[in-house]
N, C-alpha and C. Protein backbone atom coordinates (compact mmCIF):
# COMPACT_ATOMS: atom_id res chain seq x y z
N UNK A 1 19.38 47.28 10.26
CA UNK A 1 18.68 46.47 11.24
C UNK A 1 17.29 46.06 10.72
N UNK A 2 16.83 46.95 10.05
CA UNK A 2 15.38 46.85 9.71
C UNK A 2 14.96 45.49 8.47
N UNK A 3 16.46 46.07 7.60
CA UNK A 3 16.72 44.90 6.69
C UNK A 3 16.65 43.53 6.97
N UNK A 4 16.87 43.30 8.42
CA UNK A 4 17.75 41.96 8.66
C UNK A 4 16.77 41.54 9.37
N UNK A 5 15.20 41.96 9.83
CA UNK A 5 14.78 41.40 10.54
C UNK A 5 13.50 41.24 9.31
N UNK A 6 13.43 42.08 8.10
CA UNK A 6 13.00 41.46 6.93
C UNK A 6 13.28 40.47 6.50
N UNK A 7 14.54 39.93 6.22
CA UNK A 7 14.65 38.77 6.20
C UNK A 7 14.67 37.29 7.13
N UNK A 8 14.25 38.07 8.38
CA UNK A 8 14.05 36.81 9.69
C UNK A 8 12.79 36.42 9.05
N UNK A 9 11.94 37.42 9.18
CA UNK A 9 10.35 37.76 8.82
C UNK A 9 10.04 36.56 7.69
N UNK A 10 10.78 36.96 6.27
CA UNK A 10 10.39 36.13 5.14
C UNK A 10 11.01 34.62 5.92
N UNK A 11 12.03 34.42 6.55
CA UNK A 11 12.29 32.90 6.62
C UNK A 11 11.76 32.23 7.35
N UNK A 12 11.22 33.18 8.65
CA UNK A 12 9.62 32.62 9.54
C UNK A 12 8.93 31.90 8.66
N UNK A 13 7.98 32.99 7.53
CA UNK A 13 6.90 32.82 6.73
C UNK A 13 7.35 31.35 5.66
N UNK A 14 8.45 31.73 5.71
CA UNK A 14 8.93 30.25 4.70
C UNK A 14 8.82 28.89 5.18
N UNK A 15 9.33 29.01 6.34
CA UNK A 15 9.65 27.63 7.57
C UNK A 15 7.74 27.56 7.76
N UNK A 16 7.17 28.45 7.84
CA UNK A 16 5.97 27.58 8.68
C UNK A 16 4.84 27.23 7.47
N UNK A 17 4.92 28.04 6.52
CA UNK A 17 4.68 27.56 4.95
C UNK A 17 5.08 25.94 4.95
N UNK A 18 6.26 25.79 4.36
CA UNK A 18 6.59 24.60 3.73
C UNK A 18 5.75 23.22 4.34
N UNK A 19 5.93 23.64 5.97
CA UNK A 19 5.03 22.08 6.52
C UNK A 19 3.67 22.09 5.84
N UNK A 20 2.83 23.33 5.45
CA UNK A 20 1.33 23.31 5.34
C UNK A 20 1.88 22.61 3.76
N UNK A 21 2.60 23.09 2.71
CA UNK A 21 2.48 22.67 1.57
C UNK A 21 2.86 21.38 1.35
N UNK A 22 3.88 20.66 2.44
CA UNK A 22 3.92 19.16 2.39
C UNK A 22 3.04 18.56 2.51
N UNK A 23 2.17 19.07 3.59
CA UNK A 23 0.88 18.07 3.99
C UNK A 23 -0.29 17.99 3.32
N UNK A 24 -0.77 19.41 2.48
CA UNK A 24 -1.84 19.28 1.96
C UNK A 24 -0.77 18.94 -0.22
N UNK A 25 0.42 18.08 -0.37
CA UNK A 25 0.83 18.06 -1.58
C UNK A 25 -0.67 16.93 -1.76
N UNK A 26 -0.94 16.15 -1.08
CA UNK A 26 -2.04 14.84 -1.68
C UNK A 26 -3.23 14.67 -1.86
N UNK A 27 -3.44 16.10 -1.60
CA UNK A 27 -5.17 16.98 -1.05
C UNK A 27 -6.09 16.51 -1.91
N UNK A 28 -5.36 17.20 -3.21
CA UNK A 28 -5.49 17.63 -4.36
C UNK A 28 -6.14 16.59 -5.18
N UNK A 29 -5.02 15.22 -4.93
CA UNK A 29 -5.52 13.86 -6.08
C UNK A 29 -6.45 13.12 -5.58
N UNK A 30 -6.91 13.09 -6.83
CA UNK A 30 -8.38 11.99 -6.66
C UNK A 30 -7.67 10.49 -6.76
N UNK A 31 -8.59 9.86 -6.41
CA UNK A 31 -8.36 8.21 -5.84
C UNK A 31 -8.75 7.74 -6.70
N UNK A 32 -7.76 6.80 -7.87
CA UNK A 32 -8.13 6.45 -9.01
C UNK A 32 -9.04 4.46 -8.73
N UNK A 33 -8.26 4.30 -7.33
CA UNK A 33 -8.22 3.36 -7.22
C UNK A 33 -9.97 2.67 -6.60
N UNK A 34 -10.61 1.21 -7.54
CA UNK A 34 -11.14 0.68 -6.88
C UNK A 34 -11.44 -0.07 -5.99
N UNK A 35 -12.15 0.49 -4.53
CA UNK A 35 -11.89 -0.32 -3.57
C UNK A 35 -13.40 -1.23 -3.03
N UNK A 36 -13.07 -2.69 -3.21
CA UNK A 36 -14.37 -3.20 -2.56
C UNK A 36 -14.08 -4.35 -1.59
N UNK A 37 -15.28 -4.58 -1.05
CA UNK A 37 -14.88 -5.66 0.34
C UNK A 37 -14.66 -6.69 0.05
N UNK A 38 -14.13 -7.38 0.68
CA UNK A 38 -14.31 -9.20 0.45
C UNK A 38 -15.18 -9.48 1.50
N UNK A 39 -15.76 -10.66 1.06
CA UNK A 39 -17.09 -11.43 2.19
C UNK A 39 -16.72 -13.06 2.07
N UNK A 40 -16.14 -13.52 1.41
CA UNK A 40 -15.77 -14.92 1.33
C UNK A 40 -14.61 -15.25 0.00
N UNK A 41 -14.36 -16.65 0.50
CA UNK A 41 -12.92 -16.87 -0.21
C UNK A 41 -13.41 -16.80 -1.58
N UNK A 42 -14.25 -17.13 -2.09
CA UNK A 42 -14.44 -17.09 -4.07
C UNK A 42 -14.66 -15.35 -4.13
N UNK A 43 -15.02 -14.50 -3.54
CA UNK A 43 -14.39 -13.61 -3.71
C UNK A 43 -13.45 -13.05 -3.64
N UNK A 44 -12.48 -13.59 -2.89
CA UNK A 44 -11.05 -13.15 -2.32
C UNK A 44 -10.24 -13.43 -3.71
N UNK A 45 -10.48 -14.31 -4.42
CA UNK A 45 -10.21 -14.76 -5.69
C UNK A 45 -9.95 -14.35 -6.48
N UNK A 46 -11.02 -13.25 -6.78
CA UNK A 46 -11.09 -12.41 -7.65
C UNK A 46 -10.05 -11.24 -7.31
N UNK A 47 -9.95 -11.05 -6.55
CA UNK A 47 -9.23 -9.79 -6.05
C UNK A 47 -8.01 -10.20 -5.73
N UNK A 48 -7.29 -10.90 -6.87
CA UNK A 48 -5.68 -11.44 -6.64
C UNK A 48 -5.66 -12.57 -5.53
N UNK A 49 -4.37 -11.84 -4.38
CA UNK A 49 -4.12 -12.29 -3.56
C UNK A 49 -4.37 -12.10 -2.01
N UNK A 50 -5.04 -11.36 -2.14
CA UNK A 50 -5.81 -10.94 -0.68
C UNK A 50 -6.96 -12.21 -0.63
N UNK A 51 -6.81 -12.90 0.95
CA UNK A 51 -8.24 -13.98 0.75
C UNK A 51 -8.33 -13.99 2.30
N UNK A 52 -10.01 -14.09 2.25
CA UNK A 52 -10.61 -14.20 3.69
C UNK A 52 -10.66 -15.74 3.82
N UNK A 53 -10.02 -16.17 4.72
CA UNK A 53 -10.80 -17.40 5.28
C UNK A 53 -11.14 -17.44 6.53
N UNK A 54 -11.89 -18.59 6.97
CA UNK A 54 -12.37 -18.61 8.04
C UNK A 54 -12.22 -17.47 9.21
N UNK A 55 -12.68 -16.48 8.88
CA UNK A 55 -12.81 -14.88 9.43
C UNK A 55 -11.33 -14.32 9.79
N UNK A 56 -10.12 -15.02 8.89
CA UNK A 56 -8.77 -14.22 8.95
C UNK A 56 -8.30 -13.79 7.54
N UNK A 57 -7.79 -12.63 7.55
CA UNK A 57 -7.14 -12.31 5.77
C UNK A 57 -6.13 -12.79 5.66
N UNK A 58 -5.71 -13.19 4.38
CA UNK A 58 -3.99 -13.80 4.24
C UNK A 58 -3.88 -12.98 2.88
N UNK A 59 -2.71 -12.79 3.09
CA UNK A 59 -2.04 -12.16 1.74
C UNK A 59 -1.56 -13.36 1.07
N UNK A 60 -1.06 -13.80 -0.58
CA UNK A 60 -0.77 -14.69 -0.46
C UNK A 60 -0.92 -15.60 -2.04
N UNK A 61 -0.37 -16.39 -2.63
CA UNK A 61 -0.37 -17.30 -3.77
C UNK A 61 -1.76 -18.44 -3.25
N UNK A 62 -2.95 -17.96 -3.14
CA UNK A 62 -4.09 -18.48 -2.91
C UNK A 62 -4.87 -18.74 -4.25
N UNK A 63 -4.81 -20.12 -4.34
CA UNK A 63 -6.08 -20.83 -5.10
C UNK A 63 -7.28 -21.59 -4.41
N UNK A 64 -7.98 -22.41 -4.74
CA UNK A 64 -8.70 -23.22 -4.05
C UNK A 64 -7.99 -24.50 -3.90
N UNK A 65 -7.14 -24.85 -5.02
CA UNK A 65 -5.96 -25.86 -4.69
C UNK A 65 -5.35 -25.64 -3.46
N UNK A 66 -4.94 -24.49 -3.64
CA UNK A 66 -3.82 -24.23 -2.89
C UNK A 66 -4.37 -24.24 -1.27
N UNK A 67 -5.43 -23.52 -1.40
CA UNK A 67 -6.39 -23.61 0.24
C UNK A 67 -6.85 -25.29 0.42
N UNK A 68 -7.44 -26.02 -0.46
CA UNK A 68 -7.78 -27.12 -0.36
C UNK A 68 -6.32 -28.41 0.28
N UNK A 69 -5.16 -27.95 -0.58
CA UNK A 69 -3.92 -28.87 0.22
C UNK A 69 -3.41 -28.55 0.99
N UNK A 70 -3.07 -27.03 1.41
CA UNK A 70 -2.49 -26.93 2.14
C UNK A 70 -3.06 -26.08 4.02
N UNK A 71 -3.95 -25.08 3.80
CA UNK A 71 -4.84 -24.85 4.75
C UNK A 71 -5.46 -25.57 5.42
N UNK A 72 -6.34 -26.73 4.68
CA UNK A 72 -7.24 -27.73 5.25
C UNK A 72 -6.67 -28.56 5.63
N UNK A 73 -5.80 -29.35 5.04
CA UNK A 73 -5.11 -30.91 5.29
C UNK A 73 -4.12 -30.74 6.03
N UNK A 74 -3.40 -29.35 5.81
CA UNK A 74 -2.06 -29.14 6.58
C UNK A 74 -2.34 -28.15 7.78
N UNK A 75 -3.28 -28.30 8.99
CA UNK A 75 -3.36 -26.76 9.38
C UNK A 75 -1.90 -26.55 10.70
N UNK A 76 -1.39 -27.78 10.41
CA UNK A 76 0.39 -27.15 11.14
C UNK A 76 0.96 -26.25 10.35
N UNK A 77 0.62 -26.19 8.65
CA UNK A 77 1.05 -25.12 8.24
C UNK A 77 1.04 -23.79 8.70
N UNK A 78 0.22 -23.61 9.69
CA UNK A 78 -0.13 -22.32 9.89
C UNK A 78 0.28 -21.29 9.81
N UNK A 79 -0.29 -20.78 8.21
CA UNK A 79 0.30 -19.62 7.76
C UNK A 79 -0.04 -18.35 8.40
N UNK A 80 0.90 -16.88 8.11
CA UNK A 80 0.43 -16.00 9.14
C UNK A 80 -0.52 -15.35 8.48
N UNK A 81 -1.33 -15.00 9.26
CA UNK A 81 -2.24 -13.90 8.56
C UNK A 81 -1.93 -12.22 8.61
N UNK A 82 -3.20 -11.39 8.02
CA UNK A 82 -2.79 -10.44 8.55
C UNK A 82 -3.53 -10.02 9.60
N UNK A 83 -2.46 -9.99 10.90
CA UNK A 83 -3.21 -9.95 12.13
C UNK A 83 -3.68 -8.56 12.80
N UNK A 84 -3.43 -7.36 11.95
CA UNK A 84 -3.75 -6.59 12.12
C UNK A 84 -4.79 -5.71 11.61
N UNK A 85 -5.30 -7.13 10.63
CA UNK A 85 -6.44 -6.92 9.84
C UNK A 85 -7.97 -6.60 10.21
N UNK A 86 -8.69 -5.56 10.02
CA UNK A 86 -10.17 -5.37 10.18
C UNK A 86 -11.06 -6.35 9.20
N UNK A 87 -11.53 -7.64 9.89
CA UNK A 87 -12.54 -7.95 8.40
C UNK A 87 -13.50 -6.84 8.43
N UNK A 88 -13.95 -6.58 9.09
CA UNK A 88 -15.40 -5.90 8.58
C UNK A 88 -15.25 -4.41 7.92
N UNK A 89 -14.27 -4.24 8.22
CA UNK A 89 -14.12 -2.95 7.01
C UNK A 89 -12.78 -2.97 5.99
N UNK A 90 -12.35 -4.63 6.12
CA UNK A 90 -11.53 -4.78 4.92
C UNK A 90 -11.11 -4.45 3.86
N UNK A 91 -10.97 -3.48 2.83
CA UNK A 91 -11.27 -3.81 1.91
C UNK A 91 -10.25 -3.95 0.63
N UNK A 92 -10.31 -4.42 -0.90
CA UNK A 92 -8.89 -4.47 -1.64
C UNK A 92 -9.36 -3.22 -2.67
N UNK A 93 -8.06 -3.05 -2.91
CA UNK A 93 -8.05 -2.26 -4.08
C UNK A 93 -7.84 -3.02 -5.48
N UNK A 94 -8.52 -3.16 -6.45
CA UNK A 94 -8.77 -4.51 -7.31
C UNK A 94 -7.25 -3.51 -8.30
N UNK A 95 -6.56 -4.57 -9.31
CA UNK A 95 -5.67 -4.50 -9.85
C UNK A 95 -4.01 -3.32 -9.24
N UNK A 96 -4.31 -3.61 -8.15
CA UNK A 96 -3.21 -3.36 -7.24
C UNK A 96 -2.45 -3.91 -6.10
N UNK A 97 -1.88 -3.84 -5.66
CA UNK A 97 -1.35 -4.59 -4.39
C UNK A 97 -1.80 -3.93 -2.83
N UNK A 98 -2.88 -2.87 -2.87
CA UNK A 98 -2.90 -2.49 -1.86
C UNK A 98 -4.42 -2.99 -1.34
N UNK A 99 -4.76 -2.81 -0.11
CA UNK A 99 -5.88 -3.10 0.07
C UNK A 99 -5.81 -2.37 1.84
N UNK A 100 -7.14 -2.12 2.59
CA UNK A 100 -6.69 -0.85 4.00
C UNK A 100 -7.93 -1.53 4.61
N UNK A 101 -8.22 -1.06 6.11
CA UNK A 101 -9.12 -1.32 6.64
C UNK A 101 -9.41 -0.09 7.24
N UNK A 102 -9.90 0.50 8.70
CA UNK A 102 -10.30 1.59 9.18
C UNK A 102 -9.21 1.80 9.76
N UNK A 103 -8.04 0.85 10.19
CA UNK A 103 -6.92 1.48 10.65
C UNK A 103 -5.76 1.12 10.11
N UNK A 104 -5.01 0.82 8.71
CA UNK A 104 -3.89 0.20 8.24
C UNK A 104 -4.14 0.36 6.90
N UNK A 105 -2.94 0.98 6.44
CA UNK A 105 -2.97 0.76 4.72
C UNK A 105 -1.84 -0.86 4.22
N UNK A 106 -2.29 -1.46 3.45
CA UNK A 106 -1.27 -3.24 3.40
C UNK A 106 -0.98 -2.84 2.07
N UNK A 107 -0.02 -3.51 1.95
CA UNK A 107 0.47 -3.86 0.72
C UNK A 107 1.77 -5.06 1.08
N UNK A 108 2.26 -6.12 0.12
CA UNK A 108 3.17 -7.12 0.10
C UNK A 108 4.53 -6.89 0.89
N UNK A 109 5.06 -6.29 1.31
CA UNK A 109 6.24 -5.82 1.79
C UNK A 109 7.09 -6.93 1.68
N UNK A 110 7.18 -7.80 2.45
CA UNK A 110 8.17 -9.03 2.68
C UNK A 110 7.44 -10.24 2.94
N UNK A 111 7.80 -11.19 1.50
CA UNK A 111 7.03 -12.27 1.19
C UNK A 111 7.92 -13.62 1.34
N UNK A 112 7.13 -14.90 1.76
CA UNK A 112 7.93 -16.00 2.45
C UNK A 112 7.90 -16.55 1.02
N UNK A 113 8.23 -18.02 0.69
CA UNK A 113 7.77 -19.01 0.18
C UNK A 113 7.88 -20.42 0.43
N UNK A 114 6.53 -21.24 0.63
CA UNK A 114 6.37 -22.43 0.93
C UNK A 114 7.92 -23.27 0.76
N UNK A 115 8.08 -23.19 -0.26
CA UNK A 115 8.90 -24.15 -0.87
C UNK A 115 10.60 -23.66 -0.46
N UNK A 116 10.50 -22.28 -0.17
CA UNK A 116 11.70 -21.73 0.34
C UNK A 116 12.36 -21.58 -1.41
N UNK A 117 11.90 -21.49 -2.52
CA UNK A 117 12.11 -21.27 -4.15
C UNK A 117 10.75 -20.38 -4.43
N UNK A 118 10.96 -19.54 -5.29
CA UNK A 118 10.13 -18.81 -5.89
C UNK A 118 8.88 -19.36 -6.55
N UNK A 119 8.71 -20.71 -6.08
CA UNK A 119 8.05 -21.82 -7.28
C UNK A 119 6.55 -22.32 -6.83
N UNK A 120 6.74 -22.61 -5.41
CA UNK A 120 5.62 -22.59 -4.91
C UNK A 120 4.53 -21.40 -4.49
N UNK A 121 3.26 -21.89 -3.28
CA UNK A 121 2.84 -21.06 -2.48
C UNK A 121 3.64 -19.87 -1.99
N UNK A 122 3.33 -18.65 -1.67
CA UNK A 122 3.91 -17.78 -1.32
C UNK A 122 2.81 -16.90 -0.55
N UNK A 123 3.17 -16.05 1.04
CA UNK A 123 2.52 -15.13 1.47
C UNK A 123 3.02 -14.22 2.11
N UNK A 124 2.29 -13.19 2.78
CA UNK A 124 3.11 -11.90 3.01
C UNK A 124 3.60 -11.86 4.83
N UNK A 125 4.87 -11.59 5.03
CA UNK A 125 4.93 -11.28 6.74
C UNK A 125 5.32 -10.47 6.82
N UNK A 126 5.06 -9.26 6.16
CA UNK A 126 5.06 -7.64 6.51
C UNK A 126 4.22 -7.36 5.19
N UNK A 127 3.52 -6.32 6.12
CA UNK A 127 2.25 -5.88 5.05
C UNK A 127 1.67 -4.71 5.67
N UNK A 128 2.13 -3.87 6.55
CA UNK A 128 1.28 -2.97 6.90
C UNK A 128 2.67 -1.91 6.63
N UNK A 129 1.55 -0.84 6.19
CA UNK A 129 2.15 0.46 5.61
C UNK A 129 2.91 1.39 6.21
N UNK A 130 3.55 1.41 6.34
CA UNK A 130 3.89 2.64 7.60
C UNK A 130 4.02 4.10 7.15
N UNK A 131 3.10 5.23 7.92
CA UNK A 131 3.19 6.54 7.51
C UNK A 131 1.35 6.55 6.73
N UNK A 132 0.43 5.32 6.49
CA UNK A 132 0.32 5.72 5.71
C UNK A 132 -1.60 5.27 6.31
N UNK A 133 -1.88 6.74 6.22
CA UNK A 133 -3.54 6.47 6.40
C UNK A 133 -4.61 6.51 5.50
N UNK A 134 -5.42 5.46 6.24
CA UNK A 134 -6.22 4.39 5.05
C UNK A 134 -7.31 5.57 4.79
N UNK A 135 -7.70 7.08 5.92
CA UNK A 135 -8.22 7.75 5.35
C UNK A 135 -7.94 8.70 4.37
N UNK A 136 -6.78 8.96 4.05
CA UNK A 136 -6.82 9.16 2.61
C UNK A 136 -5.56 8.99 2.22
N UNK A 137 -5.57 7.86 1.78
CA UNK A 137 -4.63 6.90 1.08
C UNK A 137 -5.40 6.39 -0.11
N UNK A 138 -4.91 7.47 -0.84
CA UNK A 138 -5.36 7.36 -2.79
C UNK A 138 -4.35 6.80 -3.71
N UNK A 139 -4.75 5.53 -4.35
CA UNK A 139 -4.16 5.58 -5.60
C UNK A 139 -3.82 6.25 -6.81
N UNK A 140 -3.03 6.45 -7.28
CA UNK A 140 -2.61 7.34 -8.51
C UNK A 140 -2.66 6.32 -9.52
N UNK A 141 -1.49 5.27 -10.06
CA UNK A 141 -2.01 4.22 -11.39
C UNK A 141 -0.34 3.59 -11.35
N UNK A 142 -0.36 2.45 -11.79
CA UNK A 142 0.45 1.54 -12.01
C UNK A 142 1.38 1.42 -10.22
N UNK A 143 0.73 0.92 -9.71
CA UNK A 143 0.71 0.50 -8.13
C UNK A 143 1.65 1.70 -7.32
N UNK A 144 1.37 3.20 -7.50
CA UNK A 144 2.15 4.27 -7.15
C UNK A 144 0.62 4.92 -6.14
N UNK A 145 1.00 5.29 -5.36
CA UNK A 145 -0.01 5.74 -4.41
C UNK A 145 0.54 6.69 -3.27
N UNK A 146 -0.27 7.72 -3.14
CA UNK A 146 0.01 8.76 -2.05
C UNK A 146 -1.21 8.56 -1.07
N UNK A 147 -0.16 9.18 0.76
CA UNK A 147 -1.24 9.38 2.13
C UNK A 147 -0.44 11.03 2.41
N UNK A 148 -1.42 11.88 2.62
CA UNK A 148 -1.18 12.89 2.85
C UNK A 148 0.24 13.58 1.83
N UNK A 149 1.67 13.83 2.58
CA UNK A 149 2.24 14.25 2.18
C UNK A 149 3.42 13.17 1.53
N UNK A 150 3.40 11.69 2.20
CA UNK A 150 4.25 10.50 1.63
C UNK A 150 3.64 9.69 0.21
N UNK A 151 4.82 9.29 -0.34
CA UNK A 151 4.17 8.81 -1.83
C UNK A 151 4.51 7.52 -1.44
N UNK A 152 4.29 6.11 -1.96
CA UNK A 152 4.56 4.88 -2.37
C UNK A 152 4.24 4.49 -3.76
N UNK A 153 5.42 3.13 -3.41
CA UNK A 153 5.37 2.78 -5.05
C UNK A 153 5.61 0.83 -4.15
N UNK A 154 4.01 0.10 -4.78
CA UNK A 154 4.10 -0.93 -4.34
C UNK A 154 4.43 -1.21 -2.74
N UNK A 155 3.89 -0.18 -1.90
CA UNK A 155 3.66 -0.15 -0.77
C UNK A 155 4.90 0.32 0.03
N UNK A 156 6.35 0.58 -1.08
CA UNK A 156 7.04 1.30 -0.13
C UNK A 156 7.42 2.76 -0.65
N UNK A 157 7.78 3.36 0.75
CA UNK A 157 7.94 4.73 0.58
C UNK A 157 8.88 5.16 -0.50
N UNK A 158 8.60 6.44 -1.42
CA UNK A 158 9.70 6.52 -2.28
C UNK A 158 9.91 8.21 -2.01
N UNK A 159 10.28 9.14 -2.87
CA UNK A 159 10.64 10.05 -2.95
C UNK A 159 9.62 10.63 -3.96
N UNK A 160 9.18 11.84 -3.22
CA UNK A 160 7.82 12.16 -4.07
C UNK A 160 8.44 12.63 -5.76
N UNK A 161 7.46 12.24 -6.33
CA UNK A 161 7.48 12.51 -7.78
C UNK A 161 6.56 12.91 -8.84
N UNK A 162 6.12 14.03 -8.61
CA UNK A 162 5.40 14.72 -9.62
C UNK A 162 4.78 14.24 -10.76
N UNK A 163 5.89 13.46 -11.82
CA UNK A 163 5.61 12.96 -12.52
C UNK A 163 4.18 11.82 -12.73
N UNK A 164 4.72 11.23 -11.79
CA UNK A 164 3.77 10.50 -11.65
C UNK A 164 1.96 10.69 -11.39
N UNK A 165 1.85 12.38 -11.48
CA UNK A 165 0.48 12.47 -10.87
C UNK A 165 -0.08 12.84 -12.06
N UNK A 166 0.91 13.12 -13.40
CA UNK A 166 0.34 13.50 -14.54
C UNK A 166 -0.08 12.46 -15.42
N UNK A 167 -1.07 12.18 -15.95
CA UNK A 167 -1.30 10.76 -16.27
C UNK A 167 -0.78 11.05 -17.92
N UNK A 168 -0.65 11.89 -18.60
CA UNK A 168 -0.12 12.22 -19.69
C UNK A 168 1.44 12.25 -19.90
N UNK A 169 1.94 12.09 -18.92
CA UNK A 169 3.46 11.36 -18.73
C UNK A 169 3.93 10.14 -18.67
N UNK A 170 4.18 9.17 -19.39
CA UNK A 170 4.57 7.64 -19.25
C UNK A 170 5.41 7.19 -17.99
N UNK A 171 5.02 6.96 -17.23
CA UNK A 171 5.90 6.63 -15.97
C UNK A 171 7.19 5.42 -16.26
N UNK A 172 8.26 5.69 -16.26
CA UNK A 172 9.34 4.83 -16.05
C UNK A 172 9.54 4.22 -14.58
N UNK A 173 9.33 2.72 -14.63
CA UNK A 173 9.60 1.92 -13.51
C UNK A 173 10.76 2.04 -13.23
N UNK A 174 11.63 2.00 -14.43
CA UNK A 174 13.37 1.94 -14.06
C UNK A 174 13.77 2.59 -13.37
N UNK A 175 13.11 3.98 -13.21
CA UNK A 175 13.54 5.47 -12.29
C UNK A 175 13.53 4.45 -10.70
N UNK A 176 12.45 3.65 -10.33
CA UNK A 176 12.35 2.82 -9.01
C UNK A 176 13.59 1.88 -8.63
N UNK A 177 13.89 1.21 -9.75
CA UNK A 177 14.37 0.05 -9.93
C UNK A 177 16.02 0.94 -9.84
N UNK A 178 16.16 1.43 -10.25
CA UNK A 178 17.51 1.92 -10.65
C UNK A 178 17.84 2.90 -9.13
N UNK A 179 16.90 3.60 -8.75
CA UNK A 179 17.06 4.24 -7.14
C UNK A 179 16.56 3.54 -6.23
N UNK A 180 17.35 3.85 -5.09
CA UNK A 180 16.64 2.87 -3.61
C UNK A 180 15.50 3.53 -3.01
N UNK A 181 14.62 2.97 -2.76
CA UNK A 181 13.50 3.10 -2.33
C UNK A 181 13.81 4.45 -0.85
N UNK A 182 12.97 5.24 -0.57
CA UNK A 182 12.96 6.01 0.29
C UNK A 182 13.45 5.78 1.96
């Protein structure tokens, strides 16, 4: 009897363990990623495809061409923004696809295109993260990023992977490409 409630004992201690070690797995990594604001569209520029205009963010195949023909001249175009966007605490993460505000981590999820072909304009109508908070939602390197205990890869959830936190390990994309996303 005594035996058997030793082993209740250890599988208690196990079960209420494991949640603390899921949650604090992201504690640990530092945020490789740089994050700064945008304040206007020639900055938005710089920072890929994230662009402020007229006080809305768009995700998006944005030039000044591209804002100049089709934003201005066309505004039936009306592309979506992201409407769940904070400008004032906006901000991108430069050479990545992610970018967060005080309440939403974004990244590209599901992208339209103008032309309905891969050829034209293109922008994002899903872009907010799910699972995933912008307070600590750290980049790791080559668009792979952890929030608490969930990992992403290019803003969707994957299956955590170790590998990836060692920067002395060459990360294989194919491992993504070849498995379905989480």
């Amino acid at each position: 009897m005594k035996q058997h409630i030793n082993i209740v004992v250890i599988i208690l201690i196990g079960v209420l363990i494991a949640p603390c070690y899921a949650c604090s797995r992201g504690g640990s990594i530092v945020d490789q990623g740089k994050w700064t604001k945008i304040s206007s569209f020639e900055d938005s520029v710089v920072k890929d495809t994230y662009a402020l205009i007229d006080g809305k963010i768009y995700y998006g195949g944005f030039d000044r061409a591209f804002y100049d023909s089709v934003l201005c001249s066309r505004p039936e175009a009306d592309l979506p923004y992201l409407k769940e966007a904070d400008v004032e605490t906006f901000e991108v993460c430069e050479n990545s696809c992610y970018a967060r505000d005080a309440h939403h981590v974004y990244a590209p999820l599901q992208l339209e295109y103008l032309d309905g072909e891969k050829y034209g304009g293109y922008y994002a109508v899903q872009y907010v993260i799910k699972n995933a908070d912008p307070q600590n939602f750290k980049i790791i390197r080559n668009n792979y990023a952890v929030s608490g205990h969930h990992m992403y890869y290019e803003g969707q959830e994957i299956s955590w992977r170790d590998d990836v936190l060692d920067p002395s390990i060459p990360i294989n994309d194919d491992f993504i490409l070849l498995n379905e996303y989480k």
